[in-house]
PDB file of N, CA and C in Angstrom:
ATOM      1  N   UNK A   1      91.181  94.222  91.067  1.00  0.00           N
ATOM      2  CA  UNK A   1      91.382  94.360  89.650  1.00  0.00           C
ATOM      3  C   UNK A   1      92.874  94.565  89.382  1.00  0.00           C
ATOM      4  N   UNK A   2      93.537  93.658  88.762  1.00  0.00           N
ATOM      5  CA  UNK A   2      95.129  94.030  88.123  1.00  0.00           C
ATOM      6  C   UNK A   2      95.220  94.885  86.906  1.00  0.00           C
ATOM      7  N   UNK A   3      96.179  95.384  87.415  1.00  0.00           N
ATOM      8  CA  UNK A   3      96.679  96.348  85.918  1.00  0.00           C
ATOM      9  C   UNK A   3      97.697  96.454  85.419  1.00  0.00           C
ATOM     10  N   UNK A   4      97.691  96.149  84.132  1.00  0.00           N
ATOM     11  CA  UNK A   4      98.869  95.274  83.164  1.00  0.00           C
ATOM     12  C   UNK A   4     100.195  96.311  83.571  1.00  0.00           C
ATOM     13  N   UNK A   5      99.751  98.046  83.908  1.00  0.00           N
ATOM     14  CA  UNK A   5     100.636  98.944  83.444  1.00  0.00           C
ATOM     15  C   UNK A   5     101.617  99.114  85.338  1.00  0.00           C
ATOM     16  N   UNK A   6     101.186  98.551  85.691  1.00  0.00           N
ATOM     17  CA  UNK A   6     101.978  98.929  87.614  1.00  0.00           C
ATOM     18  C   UNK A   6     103.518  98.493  87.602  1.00  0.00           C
ATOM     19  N   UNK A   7     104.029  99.164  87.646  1.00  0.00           N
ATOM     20  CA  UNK A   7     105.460  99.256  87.990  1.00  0.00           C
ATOM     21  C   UNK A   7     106.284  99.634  86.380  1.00  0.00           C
ATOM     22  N   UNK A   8     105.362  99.856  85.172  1.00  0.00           N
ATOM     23  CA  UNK A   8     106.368 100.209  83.904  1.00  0.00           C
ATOM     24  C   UNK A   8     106.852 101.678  84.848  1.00  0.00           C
ATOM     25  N   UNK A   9     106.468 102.354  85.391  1.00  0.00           N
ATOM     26  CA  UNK A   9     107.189 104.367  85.068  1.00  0.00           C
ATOM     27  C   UNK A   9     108.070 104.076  84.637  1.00  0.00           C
ATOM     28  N   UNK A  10     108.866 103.750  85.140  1.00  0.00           N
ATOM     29  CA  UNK A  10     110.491 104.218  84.978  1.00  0.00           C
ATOM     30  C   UNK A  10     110.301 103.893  82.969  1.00  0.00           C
ATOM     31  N   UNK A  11     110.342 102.335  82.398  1.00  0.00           N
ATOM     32  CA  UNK A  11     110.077 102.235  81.228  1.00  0.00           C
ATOM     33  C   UNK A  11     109.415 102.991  80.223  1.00  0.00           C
ATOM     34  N   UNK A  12     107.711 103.934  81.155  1.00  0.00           N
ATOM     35  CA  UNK A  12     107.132 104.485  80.186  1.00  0.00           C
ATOM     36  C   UNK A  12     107.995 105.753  79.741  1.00  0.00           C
ATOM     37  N   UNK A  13     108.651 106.518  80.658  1.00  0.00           N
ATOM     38  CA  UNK A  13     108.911 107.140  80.768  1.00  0.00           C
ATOM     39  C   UNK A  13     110.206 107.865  79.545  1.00  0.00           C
ATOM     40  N   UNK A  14     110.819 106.577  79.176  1.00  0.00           N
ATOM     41  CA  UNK A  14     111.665 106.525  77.876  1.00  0.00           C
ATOM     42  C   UNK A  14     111.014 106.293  76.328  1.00  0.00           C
ATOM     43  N   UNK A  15     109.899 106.373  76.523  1.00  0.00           N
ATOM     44  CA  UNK A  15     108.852 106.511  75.479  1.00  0.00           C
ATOM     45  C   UNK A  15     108.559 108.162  75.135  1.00  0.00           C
ATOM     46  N   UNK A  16     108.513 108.225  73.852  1.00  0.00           N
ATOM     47  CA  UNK A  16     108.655 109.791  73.351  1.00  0.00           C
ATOM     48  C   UNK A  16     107.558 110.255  73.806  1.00  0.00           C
ATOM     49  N   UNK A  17     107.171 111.626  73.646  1.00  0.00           N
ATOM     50  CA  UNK A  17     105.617 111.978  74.326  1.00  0.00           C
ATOM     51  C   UNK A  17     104.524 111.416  73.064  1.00  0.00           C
ATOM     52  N   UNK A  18     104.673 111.217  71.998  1.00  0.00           N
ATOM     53  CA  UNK A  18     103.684 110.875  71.065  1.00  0.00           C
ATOM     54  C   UNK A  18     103.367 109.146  71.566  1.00  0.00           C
ATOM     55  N   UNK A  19     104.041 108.332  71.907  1.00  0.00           N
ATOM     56  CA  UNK A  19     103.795 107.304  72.083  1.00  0.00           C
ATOM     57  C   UNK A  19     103.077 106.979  73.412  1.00  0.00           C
ATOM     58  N   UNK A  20     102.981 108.117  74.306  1.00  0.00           N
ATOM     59  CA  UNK A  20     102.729 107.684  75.811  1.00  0.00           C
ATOM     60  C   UNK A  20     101.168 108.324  75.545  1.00  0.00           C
ATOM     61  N   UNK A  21     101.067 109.070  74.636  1.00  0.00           N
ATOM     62  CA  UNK A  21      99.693 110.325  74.840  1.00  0.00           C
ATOM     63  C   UNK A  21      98.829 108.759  74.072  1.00  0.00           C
ATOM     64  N   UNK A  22      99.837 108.601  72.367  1.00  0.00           N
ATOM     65  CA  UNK A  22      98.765 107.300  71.651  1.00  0.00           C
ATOM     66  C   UNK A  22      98.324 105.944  72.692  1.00  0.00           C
ATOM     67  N   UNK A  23      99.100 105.829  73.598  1.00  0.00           N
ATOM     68  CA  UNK A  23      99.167 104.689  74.290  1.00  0.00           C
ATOM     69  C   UNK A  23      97.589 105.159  75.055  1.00  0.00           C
ATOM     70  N   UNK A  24      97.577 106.613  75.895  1.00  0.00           N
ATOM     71  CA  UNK A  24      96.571 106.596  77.088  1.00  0.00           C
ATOM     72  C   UNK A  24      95.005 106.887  75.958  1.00  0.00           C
ATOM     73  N   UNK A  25      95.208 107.087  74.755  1.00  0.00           N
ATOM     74  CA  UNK A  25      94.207 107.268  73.880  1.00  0.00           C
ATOM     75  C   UNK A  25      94.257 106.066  73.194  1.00  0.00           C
ATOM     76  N   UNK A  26      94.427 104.617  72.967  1.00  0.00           N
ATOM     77  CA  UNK A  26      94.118 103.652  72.690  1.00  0.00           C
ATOM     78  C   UNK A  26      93.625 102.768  74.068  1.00  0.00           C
ATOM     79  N   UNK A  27      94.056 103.272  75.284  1.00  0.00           N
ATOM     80  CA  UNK A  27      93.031 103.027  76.461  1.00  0.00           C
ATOM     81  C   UNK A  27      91.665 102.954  76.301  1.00  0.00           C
ATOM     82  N   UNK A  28      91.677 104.630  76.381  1.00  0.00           N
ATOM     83  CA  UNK A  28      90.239 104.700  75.920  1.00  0.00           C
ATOM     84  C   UNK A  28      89.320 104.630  75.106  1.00  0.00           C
ATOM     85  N   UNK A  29      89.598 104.413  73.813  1.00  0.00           N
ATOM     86  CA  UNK A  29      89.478 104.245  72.686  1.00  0.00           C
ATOM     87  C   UNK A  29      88.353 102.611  72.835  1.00  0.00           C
ATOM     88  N   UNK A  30      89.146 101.822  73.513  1.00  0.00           N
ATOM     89  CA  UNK A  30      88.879 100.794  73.800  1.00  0.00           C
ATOM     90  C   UNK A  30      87.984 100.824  75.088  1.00  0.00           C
ATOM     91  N   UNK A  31      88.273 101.667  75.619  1.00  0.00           N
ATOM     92  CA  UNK A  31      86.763 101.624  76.787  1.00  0.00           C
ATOM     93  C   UNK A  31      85.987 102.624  75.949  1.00  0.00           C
ATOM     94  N   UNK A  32      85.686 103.044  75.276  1.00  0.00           N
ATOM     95  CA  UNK A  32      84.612 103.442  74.120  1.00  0.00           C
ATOM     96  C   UNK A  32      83.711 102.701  73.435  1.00  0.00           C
ATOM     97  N   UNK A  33      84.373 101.781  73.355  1.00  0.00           N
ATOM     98  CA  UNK A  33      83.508 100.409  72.692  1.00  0.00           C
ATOM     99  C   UNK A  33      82.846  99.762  73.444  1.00  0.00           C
ATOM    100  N   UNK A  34      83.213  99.522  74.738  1.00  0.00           N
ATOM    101  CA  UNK A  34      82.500  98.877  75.539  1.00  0.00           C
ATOM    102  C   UNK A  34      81.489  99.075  76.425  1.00  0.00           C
ATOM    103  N   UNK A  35      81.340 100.833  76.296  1.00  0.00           N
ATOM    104  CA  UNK A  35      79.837 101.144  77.131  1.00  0.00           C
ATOM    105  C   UNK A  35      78.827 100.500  76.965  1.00  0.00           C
ATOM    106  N   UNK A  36      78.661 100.324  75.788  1.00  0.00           N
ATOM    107  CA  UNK A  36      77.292  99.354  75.830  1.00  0.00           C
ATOM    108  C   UNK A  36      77.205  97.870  75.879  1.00  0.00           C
ATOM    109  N   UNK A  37      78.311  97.413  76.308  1.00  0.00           N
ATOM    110  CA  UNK A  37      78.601  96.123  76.577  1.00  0.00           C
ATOM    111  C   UNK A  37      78.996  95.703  77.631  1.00  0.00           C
ATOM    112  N   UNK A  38      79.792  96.444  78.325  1.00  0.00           N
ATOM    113  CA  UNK A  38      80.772  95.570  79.522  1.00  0.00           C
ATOM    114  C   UNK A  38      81.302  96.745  80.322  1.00  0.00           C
ATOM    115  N   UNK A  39      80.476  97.489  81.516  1.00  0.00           N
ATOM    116  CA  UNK A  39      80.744  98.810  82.262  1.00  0.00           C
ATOM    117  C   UNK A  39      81.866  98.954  83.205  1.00  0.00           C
ATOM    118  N   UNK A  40      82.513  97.066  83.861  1.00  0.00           N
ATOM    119  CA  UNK A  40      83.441  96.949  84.199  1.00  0.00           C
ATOM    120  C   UNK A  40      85.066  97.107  83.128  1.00  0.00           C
ATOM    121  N   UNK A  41      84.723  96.474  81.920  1.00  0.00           N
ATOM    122  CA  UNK A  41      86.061  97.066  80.919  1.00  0.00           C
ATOM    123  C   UNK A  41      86.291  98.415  80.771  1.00  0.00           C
ATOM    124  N   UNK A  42      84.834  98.907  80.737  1.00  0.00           N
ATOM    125  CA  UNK A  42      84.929 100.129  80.365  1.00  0.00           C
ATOM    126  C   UNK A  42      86.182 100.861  81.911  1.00  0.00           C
ATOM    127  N   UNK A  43      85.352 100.689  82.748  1.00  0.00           N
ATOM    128  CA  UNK A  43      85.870 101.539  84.327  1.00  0.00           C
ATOM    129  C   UNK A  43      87.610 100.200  84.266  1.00  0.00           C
ATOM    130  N   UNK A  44      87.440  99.421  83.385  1.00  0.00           N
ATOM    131  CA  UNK A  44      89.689  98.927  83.709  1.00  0.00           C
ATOM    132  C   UNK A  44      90.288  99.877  82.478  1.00  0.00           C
ATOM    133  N   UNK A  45      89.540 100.110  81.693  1.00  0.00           N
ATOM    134  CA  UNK A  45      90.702 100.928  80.500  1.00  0.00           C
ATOM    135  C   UNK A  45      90.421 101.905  80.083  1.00  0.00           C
ATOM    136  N   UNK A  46      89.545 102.577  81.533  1.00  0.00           N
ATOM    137  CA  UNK A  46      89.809 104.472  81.992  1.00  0.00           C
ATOM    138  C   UNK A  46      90.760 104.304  83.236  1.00  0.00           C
ATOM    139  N   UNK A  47      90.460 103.067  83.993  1.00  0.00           N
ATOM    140  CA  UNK A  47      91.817 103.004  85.244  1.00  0.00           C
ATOM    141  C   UNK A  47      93.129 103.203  84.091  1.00  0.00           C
ATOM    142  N   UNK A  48      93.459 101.920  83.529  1.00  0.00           N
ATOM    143  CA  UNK A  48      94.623 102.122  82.837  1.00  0.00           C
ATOM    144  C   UNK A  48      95.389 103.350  81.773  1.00  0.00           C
ATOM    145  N   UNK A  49      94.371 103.994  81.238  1.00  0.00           N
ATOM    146  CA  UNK A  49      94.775 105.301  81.091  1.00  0.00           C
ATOM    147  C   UNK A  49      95.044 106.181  82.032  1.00  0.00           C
ATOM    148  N   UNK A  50      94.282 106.413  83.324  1.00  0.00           N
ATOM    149  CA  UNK A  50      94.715 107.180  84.430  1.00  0.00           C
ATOM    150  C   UNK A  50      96.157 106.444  84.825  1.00  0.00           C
ATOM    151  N   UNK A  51      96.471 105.358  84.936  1.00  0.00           N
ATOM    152  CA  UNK A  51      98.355 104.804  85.573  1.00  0.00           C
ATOM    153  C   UNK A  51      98.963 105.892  84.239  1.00  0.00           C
ATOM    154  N   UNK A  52      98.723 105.370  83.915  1.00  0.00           N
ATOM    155  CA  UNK A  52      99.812 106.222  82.190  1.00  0.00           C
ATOM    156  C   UNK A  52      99.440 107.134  82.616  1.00  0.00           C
ATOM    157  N   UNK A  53      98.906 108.363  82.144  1.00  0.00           N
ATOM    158  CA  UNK A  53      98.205 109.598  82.764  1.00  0.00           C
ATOM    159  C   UNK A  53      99.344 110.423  83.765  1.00  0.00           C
ATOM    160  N   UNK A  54      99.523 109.038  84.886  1.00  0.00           N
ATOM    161  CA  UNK A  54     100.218 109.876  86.178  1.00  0.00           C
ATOM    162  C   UNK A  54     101.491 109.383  85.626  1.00  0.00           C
ATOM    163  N   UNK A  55     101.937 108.314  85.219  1.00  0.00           N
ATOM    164  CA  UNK A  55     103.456 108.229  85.014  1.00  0.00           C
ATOM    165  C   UNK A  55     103.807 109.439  83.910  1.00  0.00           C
ATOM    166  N   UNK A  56     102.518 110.302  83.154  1.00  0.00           N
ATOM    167  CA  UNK A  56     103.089 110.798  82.440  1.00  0.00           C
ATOM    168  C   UNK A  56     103.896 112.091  82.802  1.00  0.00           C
ATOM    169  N   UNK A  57     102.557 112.761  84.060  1.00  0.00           N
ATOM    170  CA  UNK A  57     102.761 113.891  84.761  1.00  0.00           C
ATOM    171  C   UNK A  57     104.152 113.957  85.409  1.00  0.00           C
ATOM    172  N   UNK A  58     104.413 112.797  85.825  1.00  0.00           N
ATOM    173  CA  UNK A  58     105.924 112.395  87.142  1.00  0.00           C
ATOM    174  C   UNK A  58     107.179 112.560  85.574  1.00  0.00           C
ATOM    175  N   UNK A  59     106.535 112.714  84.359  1.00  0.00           N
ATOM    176  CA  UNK A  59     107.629 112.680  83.865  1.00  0.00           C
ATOM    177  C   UNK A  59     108.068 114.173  83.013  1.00  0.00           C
ATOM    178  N   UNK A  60     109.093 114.324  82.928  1.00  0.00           N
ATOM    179  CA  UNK A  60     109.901 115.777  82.817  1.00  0.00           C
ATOM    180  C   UNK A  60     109.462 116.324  81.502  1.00  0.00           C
ATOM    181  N   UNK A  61     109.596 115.185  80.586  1.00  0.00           N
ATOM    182  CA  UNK A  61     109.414 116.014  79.402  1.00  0.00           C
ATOM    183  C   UNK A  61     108.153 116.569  79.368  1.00  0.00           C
ATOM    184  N   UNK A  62     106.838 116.139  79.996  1.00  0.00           N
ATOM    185  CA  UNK A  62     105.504 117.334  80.133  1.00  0.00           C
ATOM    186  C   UNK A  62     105.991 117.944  80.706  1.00  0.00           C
ATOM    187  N   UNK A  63     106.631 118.923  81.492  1.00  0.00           N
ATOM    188  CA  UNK A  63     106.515 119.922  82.408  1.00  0.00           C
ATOM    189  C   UNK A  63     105.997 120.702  81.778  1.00  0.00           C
ATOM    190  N   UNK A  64     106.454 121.270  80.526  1.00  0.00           N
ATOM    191  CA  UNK A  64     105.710 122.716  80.023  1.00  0.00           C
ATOM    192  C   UNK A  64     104.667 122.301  79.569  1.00  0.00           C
ATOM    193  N   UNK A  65     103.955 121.292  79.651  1.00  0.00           N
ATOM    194  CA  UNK A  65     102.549 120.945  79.241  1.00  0.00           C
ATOM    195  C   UNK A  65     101.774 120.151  80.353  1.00  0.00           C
ATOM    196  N   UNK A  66     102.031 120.711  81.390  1.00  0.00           N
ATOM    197  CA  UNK A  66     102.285 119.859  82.724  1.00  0.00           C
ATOM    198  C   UNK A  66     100.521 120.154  82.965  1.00  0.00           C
ATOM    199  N   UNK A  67      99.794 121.795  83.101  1.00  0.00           N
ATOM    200  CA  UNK A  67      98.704 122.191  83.538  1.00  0.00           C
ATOM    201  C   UNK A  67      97.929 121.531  81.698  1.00  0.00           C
ATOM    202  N   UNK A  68      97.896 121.051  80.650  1.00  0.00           N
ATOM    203  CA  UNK A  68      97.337 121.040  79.777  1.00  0.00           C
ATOM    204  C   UNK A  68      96.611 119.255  80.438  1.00  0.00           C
ATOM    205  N   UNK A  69      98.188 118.544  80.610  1.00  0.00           N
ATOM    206  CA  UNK A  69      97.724 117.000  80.760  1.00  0.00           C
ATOM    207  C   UNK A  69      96.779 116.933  81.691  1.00  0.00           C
ATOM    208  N   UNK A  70      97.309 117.777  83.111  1.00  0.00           N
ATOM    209  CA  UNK A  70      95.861 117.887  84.824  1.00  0.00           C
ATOM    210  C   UNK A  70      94.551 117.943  83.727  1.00  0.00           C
ATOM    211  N   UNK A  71      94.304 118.903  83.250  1.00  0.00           N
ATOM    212  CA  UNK A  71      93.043 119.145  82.930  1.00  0.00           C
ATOM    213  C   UNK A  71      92.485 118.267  81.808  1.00  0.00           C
ATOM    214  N   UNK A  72      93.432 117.200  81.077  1.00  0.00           N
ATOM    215  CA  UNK A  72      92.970 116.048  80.527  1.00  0.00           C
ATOM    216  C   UNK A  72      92.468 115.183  81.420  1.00  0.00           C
ATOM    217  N   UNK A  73      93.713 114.997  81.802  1.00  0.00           N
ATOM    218  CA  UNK A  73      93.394 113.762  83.331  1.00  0.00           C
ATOM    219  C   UNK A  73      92.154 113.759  83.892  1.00  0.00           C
ATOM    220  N   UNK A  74      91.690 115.408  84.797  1.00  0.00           N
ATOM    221  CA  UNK A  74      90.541 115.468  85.083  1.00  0.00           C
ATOM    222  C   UNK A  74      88.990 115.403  84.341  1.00  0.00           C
ATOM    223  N   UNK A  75      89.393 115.441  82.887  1.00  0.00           N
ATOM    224  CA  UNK A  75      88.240 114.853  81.704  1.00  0.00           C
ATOM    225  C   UNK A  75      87.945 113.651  81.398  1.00  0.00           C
ATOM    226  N   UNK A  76      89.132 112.507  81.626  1.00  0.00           N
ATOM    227  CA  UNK A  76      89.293 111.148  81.830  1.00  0.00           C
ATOM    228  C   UNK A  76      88.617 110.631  83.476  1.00  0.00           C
ATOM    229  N   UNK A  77      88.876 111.395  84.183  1.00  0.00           N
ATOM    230  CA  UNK A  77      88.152 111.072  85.368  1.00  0.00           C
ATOM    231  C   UNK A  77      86.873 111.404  85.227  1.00  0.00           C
ATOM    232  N   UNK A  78      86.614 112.036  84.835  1.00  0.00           N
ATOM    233  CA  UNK A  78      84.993 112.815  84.322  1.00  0.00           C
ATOM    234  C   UNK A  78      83.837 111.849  83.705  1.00  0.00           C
ATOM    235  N   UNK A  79      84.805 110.961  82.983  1.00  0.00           N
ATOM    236  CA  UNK A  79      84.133 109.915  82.282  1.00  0.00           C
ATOM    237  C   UNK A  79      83.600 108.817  83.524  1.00  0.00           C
ATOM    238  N   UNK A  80      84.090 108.546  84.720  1.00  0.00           N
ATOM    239  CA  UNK A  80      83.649 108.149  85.734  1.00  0.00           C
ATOM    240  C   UNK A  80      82.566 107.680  86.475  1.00  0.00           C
ATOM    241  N   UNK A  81      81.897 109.356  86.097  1.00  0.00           N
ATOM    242  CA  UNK A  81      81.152 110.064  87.039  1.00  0.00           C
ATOM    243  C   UNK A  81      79.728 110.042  85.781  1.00  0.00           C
ATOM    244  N   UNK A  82      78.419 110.399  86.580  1.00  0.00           N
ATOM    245  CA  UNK A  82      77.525 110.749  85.844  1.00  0.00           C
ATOM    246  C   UNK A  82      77.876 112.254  84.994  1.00  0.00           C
ATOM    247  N   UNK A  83      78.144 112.877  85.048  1.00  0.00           N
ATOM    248  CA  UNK A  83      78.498 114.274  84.579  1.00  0.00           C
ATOM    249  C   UNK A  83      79.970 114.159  83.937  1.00  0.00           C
ATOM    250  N   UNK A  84      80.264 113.277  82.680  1.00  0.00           N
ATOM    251  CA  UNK A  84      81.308 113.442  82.015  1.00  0.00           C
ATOM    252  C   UNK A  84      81.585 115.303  81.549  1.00  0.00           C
ATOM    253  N   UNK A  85      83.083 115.071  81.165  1.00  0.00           N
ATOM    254  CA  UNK A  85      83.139 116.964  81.115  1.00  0.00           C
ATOM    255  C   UNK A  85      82.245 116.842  79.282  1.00  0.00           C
ATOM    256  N   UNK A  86      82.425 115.167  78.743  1.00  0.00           N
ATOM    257  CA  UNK A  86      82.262 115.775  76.803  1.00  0.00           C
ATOM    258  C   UNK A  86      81.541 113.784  76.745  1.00  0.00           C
ATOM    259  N   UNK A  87      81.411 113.282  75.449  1.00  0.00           N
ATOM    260  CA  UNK A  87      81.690 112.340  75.148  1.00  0.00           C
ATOM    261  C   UNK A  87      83.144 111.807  74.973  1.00  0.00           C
ATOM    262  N   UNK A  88      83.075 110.753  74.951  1.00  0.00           N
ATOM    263  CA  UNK A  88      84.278 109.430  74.820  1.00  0.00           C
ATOM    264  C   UNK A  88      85.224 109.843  73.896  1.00  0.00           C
ATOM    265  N   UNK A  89      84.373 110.765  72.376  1.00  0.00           N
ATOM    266  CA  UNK A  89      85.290 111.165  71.833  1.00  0.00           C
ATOM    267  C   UNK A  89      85.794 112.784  71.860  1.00  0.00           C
ATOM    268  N   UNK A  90      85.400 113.236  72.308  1.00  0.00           N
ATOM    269  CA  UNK A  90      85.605 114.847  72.460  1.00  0.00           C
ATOM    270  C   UNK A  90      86.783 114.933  73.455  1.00  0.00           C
ATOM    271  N   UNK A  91      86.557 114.156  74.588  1.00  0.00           N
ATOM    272  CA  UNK A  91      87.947 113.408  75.262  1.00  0.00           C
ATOM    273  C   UNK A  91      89.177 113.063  74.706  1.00  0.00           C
ATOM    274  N   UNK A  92      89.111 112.002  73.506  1.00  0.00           N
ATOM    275  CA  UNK A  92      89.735 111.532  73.216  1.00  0.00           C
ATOM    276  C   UNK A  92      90.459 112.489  71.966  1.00  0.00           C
ATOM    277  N   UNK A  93      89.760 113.186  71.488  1.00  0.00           N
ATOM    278  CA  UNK A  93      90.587 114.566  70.225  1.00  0.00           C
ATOM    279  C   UNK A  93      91.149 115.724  71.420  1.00  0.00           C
ATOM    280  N   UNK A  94      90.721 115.785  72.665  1.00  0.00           N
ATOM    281  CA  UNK A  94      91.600 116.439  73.469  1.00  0.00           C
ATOM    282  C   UNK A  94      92.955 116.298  73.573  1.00  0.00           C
ATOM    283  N   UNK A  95      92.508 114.607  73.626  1.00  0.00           N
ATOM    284  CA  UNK A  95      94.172 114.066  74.301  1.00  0.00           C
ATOM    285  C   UNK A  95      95.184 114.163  73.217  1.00  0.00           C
ATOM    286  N   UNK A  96      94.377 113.797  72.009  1.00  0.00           N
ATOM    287  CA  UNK A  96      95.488 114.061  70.576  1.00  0.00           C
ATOM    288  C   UNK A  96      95.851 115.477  70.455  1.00  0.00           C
ATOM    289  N   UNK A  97      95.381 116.349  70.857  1.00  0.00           N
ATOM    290  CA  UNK A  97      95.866 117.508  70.701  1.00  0.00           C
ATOM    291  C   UNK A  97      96.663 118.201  71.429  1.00  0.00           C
ATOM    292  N   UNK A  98      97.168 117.181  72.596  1.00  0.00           N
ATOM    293  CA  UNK A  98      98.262 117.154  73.772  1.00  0.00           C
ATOM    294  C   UNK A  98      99.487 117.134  72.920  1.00  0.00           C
ATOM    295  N   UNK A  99      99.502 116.329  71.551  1.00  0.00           N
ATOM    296  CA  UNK A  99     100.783 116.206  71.576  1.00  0.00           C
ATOM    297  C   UNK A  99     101.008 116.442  69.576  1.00  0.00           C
ATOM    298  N   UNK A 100     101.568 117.577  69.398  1.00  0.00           N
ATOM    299  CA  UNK A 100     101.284 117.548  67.695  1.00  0.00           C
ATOM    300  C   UNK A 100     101.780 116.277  66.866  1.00  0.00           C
ATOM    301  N   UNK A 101     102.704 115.479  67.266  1.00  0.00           N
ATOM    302  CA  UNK A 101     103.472 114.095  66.438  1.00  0.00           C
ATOM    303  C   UNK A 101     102.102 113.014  66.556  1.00  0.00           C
ATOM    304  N   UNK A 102     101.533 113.044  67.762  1.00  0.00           N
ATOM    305  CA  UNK A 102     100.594 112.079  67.568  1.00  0.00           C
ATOM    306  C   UNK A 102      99.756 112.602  67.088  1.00  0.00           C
ATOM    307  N   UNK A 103      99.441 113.653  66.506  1.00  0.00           N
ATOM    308  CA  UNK A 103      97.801 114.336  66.053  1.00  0.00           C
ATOM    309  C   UNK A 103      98.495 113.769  64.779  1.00  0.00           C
ATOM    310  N   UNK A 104      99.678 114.572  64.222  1.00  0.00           N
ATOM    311  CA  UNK A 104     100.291 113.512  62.903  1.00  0.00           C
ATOM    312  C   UNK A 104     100.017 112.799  62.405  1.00  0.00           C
ATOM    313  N   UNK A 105     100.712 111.770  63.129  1.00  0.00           N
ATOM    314  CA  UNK A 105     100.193 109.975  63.452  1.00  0.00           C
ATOM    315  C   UNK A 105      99.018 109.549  62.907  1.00  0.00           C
ATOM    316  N   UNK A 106      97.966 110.522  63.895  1.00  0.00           N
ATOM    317  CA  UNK A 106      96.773 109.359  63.643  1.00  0.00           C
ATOM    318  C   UNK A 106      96.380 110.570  62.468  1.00  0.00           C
ATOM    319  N   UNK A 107      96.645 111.660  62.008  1.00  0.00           N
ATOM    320  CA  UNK A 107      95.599 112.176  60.812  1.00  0.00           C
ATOM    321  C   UNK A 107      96.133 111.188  59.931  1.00  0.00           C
ATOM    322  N   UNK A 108      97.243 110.891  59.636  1.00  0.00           N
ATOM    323  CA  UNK A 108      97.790 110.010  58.456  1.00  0.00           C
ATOM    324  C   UNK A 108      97.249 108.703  58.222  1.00  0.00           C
ATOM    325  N   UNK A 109      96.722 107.711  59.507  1.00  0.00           N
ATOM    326  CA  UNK A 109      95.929 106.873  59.689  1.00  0.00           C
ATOM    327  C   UNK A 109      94.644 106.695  59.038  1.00  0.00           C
ATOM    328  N   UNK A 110      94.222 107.647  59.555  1.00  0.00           N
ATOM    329  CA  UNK A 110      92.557 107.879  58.693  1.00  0.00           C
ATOM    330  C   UNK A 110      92.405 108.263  57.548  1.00  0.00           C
TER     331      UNK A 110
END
């Protein structure tokens, strides 16, 4: 399976934190839709949120939110497994709440 995101770090990495958190939550967002359709999309765009995910951790500006993202990450992996930690979306208002500019963002959206 290829993944569009292998070799950006260094690039994602110059992306503000609101854009990298909206980026790994329009991942999934999109493997949300597809549970009941297509279990392989679903398992490429929870992979592709996990690449983002780790380029995010390797990057400095989380450090002080360094233990908040692990324990996202490990809710995104969760989705995996038979024993998710929530639904698709309880996940996904986690991850917005990683970062207040993107909670912003998308309240203004809706």
């Amino acid at each position: 399976m290829k993944y569009w995101y292998e070799g950006i770090g260094d690039r994602y990495k110059q992306l503000d934190s609101a854009s990298q958190i909206l980026n790994v939550i329009s991942d999934l967002i999109k493997a949300s839709r597809f549970v009941e359709k297509d279990l392989n999309l679903v398992k490429r765009h929870i992979y592709g949120a996990l690449v983002l995910l780790d380029y995010m951790i390797e990057d400095v500006k989380w450090r002080d939110r360094l233990k908040e993202l692990l324990r996202f990450r490990e809710a995104v992996c969760s989705l995996l497994t038979d024993r998710p930690y929530g639904t698709f979306d309880n996940i996904i208002r986690a991850g917005i709440m990683l970062d207040a500019e993107a909670y912003k963002i998308l309240k203004n959206v809706r």
